[in-house]
Protein backbone atom coordinates (compact mmCIF):
# COMPACT_ATOMS: atom_id res chain seq x y z
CA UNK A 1 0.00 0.00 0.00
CA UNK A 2 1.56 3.60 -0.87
CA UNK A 3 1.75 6.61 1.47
CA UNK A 4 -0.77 9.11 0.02
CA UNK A 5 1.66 11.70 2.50
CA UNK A 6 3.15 14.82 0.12
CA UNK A 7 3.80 17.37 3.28
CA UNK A 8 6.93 19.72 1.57
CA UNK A 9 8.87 19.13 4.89
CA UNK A 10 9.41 15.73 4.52
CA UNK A 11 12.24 15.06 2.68
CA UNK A 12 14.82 12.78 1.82
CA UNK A 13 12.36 9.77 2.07
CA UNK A 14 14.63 6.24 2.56
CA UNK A 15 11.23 3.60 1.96
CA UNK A 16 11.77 0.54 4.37
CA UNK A 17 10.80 -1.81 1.19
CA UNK A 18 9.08 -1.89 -1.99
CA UNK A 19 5.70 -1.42 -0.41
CA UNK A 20 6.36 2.28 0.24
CA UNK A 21 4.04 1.55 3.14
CA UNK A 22 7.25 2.72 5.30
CA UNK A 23 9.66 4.99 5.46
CA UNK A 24 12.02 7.48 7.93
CA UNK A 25 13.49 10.64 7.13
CA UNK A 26 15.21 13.56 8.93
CA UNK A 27 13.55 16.51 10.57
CA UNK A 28 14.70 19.45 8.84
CA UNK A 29 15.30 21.43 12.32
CA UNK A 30 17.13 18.76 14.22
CA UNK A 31 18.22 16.51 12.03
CA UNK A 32 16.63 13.60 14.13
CA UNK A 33 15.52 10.51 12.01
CA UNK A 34 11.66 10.24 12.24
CA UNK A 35 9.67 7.19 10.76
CA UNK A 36 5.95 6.89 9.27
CA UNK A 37 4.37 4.37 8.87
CA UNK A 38 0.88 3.61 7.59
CA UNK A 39 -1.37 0.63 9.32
CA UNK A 40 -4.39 -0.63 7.49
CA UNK A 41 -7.63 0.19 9.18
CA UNK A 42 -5.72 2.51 11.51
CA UNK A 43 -4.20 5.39 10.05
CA UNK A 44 -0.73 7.03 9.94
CA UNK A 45 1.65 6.81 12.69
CA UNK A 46 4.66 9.13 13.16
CA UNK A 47 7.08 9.62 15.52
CA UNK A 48 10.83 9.63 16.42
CA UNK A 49 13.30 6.82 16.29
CA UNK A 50 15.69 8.59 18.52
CA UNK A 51 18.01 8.11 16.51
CA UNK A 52 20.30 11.48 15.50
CA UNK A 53 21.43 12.45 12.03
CA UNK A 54 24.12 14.52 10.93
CA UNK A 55 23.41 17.55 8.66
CA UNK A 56 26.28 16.69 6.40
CA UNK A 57 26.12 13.18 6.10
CA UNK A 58 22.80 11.79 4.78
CA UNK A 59 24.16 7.87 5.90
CA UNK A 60 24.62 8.70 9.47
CA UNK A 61 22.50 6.88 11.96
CA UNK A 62 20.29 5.81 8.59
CA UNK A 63 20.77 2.26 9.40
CA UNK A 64 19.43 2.46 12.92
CA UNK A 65 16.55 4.44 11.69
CA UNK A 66 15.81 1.45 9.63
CA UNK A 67 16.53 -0.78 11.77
CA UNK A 68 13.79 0.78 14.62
CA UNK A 69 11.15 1.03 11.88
CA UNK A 70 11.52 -2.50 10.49
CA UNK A 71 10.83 -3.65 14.44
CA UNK A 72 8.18 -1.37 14.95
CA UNK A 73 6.62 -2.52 11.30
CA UNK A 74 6.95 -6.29 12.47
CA UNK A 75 5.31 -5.61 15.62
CA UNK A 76 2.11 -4.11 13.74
CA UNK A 77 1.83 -6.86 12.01
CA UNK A 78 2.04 -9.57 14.47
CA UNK A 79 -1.12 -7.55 16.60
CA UNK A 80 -2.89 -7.61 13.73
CA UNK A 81 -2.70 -10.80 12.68
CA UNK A 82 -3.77 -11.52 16.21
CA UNK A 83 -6.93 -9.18 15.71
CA UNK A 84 -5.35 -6.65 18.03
CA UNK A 85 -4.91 -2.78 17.30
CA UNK A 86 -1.84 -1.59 16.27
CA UNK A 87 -1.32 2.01 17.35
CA UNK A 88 0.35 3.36 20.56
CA UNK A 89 -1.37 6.57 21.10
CA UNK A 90 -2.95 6.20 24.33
CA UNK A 91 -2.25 4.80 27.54
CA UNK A 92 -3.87 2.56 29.86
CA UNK A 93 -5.33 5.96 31.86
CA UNK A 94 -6.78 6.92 28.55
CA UNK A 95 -8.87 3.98 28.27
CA UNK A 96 -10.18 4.20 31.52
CA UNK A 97 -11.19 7.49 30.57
CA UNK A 98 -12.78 6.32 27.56
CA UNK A 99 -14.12 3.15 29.20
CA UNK A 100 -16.53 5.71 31.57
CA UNK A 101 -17.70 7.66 28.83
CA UNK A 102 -19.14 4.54 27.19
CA UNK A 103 -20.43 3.54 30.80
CA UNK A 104 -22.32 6.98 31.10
CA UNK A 105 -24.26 6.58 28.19
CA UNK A 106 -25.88 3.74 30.06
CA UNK A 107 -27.03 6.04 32.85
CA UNK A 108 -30.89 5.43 33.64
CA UNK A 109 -33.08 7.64 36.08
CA UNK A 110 -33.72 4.06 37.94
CA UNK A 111 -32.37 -0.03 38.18
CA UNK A 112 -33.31 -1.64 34.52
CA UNK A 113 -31.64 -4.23 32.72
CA UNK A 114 -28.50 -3.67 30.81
CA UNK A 115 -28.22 0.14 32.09
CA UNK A 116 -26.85 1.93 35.53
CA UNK A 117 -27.95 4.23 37.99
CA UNK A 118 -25.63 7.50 38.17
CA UNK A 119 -24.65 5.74 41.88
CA UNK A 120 -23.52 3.16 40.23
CA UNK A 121 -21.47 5.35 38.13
CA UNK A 122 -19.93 6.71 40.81
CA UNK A 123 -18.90 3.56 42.40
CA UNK A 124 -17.33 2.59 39.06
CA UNK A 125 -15.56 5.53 38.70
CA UNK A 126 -13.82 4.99 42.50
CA UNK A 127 -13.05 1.67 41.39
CA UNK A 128 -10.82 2.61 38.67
CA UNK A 129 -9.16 5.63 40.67
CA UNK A 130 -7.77 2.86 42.86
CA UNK A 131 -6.74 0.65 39.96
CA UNK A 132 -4.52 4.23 39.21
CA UNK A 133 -3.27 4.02 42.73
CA UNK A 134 -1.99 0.62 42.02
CA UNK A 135 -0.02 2.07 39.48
CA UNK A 136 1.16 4.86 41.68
CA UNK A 137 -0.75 7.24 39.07
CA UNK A 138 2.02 6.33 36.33
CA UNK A 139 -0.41 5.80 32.92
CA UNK A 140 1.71 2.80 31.41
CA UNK A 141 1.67 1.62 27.74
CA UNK A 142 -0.84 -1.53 27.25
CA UNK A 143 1.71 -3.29 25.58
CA UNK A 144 3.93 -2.98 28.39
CA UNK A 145 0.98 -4.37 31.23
CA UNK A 146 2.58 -6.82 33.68
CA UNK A 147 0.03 -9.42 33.70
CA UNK A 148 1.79 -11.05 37.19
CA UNK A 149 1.58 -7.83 38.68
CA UNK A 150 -2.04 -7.36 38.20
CA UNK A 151 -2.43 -10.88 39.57
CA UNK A 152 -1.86 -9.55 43.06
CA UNK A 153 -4.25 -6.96 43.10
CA UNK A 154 -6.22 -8.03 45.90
CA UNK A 155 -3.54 -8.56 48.23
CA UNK A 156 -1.94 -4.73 47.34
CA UNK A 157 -5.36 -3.68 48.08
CA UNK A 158 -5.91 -5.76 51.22
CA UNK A 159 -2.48 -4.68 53.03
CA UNK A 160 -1.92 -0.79 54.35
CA UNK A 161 0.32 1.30 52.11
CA UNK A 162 0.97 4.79 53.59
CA UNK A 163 0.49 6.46 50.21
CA UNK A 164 -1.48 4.75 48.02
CA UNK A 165 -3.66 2.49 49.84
CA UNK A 166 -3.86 3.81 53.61
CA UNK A 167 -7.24 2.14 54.47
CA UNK A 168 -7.34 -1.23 53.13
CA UNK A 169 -11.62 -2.70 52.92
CA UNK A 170 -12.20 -4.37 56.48
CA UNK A 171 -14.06 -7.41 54.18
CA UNK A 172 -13.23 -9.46 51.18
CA UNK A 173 -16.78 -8.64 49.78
CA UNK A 174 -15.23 -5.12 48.93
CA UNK A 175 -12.63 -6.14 47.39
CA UNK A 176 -14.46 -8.61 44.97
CA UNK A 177 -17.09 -5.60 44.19
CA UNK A 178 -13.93 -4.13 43.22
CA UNK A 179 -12.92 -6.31 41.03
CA UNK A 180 -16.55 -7.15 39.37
CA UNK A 181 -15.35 -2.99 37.63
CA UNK A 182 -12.04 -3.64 36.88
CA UNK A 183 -12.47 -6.83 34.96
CA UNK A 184 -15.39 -5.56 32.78
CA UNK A 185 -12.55 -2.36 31.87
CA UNK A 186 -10.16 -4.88 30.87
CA UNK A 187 -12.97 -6.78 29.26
CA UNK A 188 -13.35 -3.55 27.05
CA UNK A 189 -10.08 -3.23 26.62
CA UNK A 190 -10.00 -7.07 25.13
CA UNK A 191 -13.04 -6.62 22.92
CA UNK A 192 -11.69 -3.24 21.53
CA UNK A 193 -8.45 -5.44 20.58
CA UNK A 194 -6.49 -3.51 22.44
CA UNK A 195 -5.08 -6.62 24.47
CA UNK A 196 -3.99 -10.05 23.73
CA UNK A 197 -5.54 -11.46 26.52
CA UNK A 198 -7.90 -10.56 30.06
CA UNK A 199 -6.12 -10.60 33.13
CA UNK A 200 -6.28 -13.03 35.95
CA UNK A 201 -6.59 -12.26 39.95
CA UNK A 202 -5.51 -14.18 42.32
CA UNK A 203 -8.86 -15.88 44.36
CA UNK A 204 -9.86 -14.56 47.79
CA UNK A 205 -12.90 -15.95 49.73
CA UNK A 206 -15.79 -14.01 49.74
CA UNK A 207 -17.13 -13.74 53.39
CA UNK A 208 -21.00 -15.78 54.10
CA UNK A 209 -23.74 -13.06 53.35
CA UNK A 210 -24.59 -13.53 56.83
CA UNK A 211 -21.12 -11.69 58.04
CA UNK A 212 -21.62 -9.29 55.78
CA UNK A 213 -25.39 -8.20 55.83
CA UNK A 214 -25.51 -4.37 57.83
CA UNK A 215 -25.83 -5.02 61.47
CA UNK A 216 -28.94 -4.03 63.15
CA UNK A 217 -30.89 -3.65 66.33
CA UNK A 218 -32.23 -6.13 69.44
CA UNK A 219 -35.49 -5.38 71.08
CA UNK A 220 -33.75 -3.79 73.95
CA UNK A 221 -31.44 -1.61 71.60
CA UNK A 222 -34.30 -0.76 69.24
CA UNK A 223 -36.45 0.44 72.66
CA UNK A 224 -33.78 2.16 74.16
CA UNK A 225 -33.04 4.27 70.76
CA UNK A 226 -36.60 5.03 70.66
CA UNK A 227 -37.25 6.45 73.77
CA UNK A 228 -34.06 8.24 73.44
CA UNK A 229 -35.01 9.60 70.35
CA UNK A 230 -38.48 10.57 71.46
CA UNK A 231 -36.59 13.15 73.42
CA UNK A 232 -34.39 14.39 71.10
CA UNK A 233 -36.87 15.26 69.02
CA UNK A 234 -38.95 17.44 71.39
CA UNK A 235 -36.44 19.26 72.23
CA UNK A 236 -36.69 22.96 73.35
CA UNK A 237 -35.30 25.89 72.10
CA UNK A 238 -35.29 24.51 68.36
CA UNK A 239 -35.90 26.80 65.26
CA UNK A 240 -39.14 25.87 63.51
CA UNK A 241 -36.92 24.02 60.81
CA UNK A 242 -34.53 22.16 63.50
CA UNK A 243 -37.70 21.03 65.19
CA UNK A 244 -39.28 19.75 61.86
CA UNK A 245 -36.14 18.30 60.73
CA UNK A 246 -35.27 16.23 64.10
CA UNK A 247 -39.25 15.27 64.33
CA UNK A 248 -39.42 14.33 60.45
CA UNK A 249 -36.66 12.05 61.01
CA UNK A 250 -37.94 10.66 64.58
CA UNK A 251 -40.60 9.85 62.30
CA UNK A 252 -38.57 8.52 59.41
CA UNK A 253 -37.00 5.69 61.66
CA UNK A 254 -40.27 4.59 62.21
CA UNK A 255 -40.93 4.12 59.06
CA UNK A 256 -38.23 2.57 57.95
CA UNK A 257 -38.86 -0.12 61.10
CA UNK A 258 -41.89 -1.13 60.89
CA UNK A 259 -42.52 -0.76 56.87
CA UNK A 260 -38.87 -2.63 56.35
CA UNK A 261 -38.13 -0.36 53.09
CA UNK A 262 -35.08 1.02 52.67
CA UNK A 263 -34.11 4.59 52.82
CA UNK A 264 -33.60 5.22 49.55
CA UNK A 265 -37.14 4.47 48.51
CA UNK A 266 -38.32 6.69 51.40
CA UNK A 267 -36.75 9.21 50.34
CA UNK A 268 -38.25 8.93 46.62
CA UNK A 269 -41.89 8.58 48.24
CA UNK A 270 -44.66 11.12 47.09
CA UNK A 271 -47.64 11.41 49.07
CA UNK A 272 -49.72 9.80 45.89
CA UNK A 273 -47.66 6.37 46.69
CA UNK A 274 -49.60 6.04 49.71
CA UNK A 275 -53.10 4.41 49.35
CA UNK A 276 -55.76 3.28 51.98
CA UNK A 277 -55.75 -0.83 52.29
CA UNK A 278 -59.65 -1.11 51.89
CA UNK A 279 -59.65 -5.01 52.73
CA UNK A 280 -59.12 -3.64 56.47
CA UNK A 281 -62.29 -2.87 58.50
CA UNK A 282 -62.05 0.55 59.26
CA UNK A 283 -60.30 -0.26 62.38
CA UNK A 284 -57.65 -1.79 61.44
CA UNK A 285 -57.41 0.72 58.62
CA UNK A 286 -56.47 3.44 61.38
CA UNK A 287 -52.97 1.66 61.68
CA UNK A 288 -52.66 -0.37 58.57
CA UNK A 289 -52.52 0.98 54.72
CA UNK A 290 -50.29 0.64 51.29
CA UNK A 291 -47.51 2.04 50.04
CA UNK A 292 -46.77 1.69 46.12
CA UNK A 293 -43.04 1.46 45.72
CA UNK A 294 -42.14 3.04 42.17
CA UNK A 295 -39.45 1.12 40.08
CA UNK A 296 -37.43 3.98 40.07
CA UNK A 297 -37.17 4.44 43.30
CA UNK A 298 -36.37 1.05 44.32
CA UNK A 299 -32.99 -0.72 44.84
CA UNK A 300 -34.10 -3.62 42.12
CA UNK A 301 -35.69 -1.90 39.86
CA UNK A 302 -39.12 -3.74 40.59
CA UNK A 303 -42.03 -2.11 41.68
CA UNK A 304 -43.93 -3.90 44.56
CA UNK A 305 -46.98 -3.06 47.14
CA UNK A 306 -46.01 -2.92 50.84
CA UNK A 307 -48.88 -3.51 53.62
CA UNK A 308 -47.62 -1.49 56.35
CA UNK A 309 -48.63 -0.53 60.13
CA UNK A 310 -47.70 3.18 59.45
CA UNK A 311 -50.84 4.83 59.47
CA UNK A 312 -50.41 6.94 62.19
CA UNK A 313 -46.75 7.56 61.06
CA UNK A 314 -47.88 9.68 57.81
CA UNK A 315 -50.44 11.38 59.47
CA UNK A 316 -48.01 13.04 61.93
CA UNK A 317 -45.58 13.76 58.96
CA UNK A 318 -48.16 15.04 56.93
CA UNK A 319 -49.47 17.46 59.70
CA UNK A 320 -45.55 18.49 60.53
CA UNK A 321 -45.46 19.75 56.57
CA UNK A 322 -48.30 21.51 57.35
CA UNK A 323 -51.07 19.93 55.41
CA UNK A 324 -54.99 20.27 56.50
CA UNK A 325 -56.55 16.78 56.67
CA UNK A 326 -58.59 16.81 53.45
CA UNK A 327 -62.12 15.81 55.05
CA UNK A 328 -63.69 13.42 53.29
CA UNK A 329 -60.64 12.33 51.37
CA UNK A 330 -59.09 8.28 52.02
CA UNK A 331 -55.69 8.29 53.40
CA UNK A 332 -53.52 10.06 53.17
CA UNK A 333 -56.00 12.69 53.38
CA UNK A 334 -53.84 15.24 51.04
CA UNK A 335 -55.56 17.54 48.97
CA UNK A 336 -55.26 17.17 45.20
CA UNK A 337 -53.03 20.18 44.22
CA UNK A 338 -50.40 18.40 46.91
CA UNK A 339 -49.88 15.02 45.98
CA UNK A 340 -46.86 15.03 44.39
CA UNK A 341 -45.43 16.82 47.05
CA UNK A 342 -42.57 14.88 48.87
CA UNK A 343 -43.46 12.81 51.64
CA UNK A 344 -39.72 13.74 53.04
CA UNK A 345 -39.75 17.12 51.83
CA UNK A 346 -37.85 20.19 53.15
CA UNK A 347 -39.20 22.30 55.24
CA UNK A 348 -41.45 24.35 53.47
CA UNK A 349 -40.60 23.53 50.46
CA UNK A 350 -42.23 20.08 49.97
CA UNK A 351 -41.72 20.23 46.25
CA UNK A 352 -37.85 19.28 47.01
CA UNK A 353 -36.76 16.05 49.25
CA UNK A 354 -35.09 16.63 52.45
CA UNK A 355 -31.27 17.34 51.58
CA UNK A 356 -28.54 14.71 52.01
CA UNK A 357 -26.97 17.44 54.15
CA UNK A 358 -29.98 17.09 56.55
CA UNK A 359 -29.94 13.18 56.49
CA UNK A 360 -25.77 13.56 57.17
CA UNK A 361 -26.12 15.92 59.92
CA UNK A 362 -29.05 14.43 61.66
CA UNK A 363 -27.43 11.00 61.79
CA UNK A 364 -23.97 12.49 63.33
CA UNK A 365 -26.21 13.75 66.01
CA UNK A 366 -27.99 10.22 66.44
CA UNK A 367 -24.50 8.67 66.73
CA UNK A 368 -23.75 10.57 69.28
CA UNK A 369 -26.60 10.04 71.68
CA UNK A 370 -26.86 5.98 70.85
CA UNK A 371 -23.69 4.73 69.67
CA UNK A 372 -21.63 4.35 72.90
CA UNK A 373 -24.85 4.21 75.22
CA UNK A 374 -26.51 1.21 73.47
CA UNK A 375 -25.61 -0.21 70.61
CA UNK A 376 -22.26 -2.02 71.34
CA UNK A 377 -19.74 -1.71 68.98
CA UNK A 378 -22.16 -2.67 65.97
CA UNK A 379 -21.92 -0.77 62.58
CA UNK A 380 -25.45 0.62 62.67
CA UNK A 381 -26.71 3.64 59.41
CA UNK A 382 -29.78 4.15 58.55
CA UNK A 383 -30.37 0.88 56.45
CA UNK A 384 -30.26 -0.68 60.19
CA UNK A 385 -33.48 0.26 60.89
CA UNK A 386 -34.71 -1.91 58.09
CA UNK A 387 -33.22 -4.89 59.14
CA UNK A 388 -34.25 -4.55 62.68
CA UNK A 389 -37.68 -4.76 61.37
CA UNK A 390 -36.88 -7.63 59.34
CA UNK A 391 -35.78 -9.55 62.24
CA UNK A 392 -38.64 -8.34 63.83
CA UNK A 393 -41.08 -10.10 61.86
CA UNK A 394 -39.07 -13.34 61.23
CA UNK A 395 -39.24 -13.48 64.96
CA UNK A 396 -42.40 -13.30 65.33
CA UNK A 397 -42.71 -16.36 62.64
CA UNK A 398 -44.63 -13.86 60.16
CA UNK A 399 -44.86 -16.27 57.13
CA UNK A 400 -41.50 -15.99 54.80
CA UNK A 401 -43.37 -15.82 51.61
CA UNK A 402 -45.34 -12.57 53.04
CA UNK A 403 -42.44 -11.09 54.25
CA UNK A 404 -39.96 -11.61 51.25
CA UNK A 405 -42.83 -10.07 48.81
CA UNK A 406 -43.25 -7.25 51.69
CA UNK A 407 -39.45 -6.62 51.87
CA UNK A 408 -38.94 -6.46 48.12
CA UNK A 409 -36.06 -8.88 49.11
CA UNK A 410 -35.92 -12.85 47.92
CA UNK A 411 -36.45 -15.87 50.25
CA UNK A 412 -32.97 -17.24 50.23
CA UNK A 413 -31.52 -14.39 50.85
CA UNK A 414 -34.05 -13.89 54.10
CA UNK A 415 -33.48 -17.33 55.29
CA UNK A 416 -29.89 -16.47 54.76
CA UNK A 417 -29.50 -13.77 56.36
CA UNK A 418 -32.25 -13.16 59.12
CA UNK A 419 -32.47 -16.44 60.50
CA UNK A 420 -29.25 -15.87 61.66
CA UNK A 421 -29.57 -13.82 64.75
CA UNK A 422 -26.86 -12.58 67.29
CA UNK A 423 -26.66 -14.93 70.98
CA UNK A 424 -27.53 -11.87 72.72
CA UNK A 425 -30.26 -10.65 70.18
CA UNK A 426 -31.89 -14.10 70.48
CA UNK A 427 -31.33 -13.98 74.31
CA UNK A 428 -33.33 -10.43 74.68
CA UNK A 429 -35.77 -11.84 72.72
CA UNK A 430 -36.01 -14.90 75.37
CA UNK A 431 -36.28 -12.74 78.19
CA UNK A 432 -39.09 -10.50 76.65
CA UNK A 433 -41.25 -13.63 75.52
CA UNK A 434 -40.86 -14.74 79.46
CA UNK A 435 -42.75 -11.44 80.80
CA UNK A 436 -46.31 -11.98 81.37
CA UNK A 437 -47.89 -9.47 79.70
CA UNK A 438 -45.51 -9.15 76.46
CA UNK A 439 -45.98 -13.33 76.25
CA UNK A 440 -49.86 -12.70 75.75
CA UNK A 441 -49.57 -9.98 73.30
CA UNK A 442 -46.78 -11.59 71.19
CA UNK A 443 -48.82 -14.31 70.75
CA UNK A 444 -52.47 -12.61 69.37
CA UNK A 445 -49.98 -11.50 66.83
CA UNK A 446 -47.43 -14.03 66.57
CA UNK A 447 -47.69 -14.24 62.38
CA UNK A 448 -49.12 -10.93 61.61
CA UNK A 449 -47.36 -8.83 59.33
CA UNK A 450 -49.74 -5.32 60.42
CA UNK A 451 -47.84 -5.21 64.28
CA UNK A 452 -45.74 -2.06 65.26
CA UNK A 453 -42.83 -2.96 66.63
CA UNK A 454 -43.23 -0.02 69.54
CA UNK A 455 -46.47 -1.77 70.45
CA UNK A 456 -45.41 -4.96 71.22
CA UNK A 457 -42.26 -3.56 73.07
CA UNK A 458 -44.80 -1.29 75.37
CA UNK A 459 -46.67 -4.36 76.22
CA UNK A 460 -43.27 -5.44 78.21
CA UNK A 461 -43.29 -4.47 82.05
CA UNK A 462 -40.43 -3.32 82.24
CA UNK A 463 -39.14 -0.25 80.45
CA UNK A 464 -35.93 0.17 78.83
CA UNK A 465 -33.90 3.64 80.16
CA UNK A 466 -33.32 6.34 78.22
């Protein structure tokens, strides 16, 4: 194939052979030998042999010149007879550039097949900043990657290094998640043709999901959070938007405890998700209703109907954002021109959720009335609250199927995980189910799923302390 190149600067072309495909010549300013060559498919490629010429002496350092081009020429032709691409222009850094932008494009408002939520995104993105760190932040050519080296990439990242990897992932799980991001980029990277071959990893042992679920609260830690809570929340000398922020979240971890969704779908609920139950009577309506969880505001991407004891919940969230009971109206009781109002909204401004700022500063707060007082070393965020309730009901033997629909969650992954309680979790349970007056209650509603976990624990004697 002939080079269609005719720039006036290049002169003095020596060809590398008879397919004038090749050639190197001398830079006019330095006298440096440069080389182009042309790759099928690919375009032109130029650049420097390093090899220096002499301005009067067209021979000198020719043969070297050659010489570089010839092994650069043979080298494009062995990747592409392997169905690899032939050019060096970018580095490894590059392509994990590149890699995100193709990974944004599959950014989707909500969890659907074969796209991403922007969280996810994110997370992707932090993987591959510490697959730089592992490279010290040195791009490298992908024809020079050290296969061996990447092999040990879990055990760099599971050992403390000062600078590049000061606080190594307490669990294996992390790692692995890890690694899920950084084999599909150098699954790209293969498919593209820009490597022989994916790398390997050397195996580490993913913990049991039952050592690795979030931890969450006993009776007695749930109670004594409550009542501690209870108080924080009525504080005095509060703004009007302190008060309604510390009350709306009191409220919140209610919620999330006895209606077992997760925060995130909280946070996404409108007031027009909520819906009377009208197989109730209208007594048990007063403490039991619906909530339609919207597929984009769910973890999984499925949509699913959630009976729920949280009646009186929503009414005291709806009257802290200021809402008249619409008389006449089923529950939720919100006027029309209000329903897609937040159900978490700021304070006065319902049209906007609460900020994350909010949720961040509220929880330091929490923390720092309940951590050290009574919950015992255990890792507990928001997403606790959910699994307390969880545990709640599999206690009480609420049927699995009910539950796992209710939870939005599947029943392996309840008998895996929730069946497995703590010795001192099950123990406070024991203890309860021994008081008089809890036994008798606990048992009228052994397997219901409508039961409010604060009304069970006030049918105990005893009360926890603040």
């Amino acid at each position: 194939m002939k080079t269609s190149s005719s720039g006036k600067w290049v002169q003095g072309k020596v060809f590398l052979d008879r397919q004038e495909d090749s050639y190197i010549y001398k830079r006019p300013n330095t006298n440096n030998w440069q080389y182009y060559l042309l790759i099928s498919g690919e375009g032109e490629e130029r650049k420097s042999t390093g090899i220096k010429g002499k301005p009067d002496d067209e021979s000198y350092g020719k043969e070297d010149a050659l010489k570089v081009l010839l092994e650069r020429k043979l080298e494009v032709m062995s990747r592409v007879k392997q169905g690899l691409k032939a050019r060096r222009i970018k580095k490894m850094f590059d392509f994990i550039d590149e890699f995100l932008e193709e990974e944004k494009k599959r950014i989707a408002p909500y969890n659907k097949k074969g796209f991403i939520t922007s969280e996810t995104f994110r997370i992707k993105k932090h993987h591959l900043s510490l697959l730089k760190k592992f490279y010290k932040n040195k791009s490298i050519k992908l024809e020079n990657l050290d296969y061996p080296k990447l092999f040990e990439y879990p055990i760099w990242r599971s050992v403390v290094d000062k600078e590049w990897n000061p606080h190594p992932p307490e669990r294996n799980h992390t790692i692995l998640t890890e690694l899920t991001t950084i084999k599909a980029y150098f699954y790209y990277l293969f498919l593209k043709g820009y490597i022989p071959r994916e790398p390997t990893f050397k195996k580490i042992q993913r913990e049991s999901i039952s050592n690795t679920r979030r931890d969450y609260l006993n009776p007695r830690q749930y109670q004594q959070t409550i009542n501690t809570l209870r108080k924080w929340c009525n504080s005095e000398n509060l703004t009007p938007t302190q008060k309604y922020n510390k009350q709306v979240i009191y409220q919140s971890i209610l919620v999330m405890s006895n209606a077992c969704i997760r925060i995130g779908e909280l946070k996404n609920l409108k007031w027009f998700d909520l819906e009377p139950n009208t197989n109730l009577t209208k007594e048990e309506q007063k403490i039991g209703h619906l909530i339609r969880i919207r597929k984009e505001s769910t973890k999984t991407g499925e949509p699913r109907i959630i009976q729920t004891p949280t009646t009186q919940r929503f009414n005291t969230i709806r009257e802290l954002a200021g809402i008249s009971k619409d008389k006449g109206s089923p529950f939720p009781h919100i006027p029309p021109d209000r329903r897609n109002e937040y159900v978490i909204g700021k304070y006065n401004h319902h049209d906007n959720p609460l900020g994350k700022g909010t949720w961040n500063r509220m929880w330091i707060e929490i923390k720092s009335l309940c951590e050290n007082r009574y919950w015992n070393n255990k890792k507990i965020s928001w997403y606790s609250f959910r699994h307390t309730g969880i545990s709640f009901a599999v206690s009480r033997e609420v049927p699995l199927l009910q539950l796992s629909k209710n939870c939005g969650c599947g029943l392996r992954y309840i008998q895996d995980v929730y069946y497995h309680h703590e010795s001192e979790s099950k123990g406070t349970w024991d203890i309860l189910t021994k008081n008089r007056n809890f036994y008798e209650h606990i048992k009228t509603i052994q397997d219901e799923l409508l039961v409010e976990i604060e009304d069970v624990m006030n049918n105990a004697d005893k009360e926890y302390p603040e």
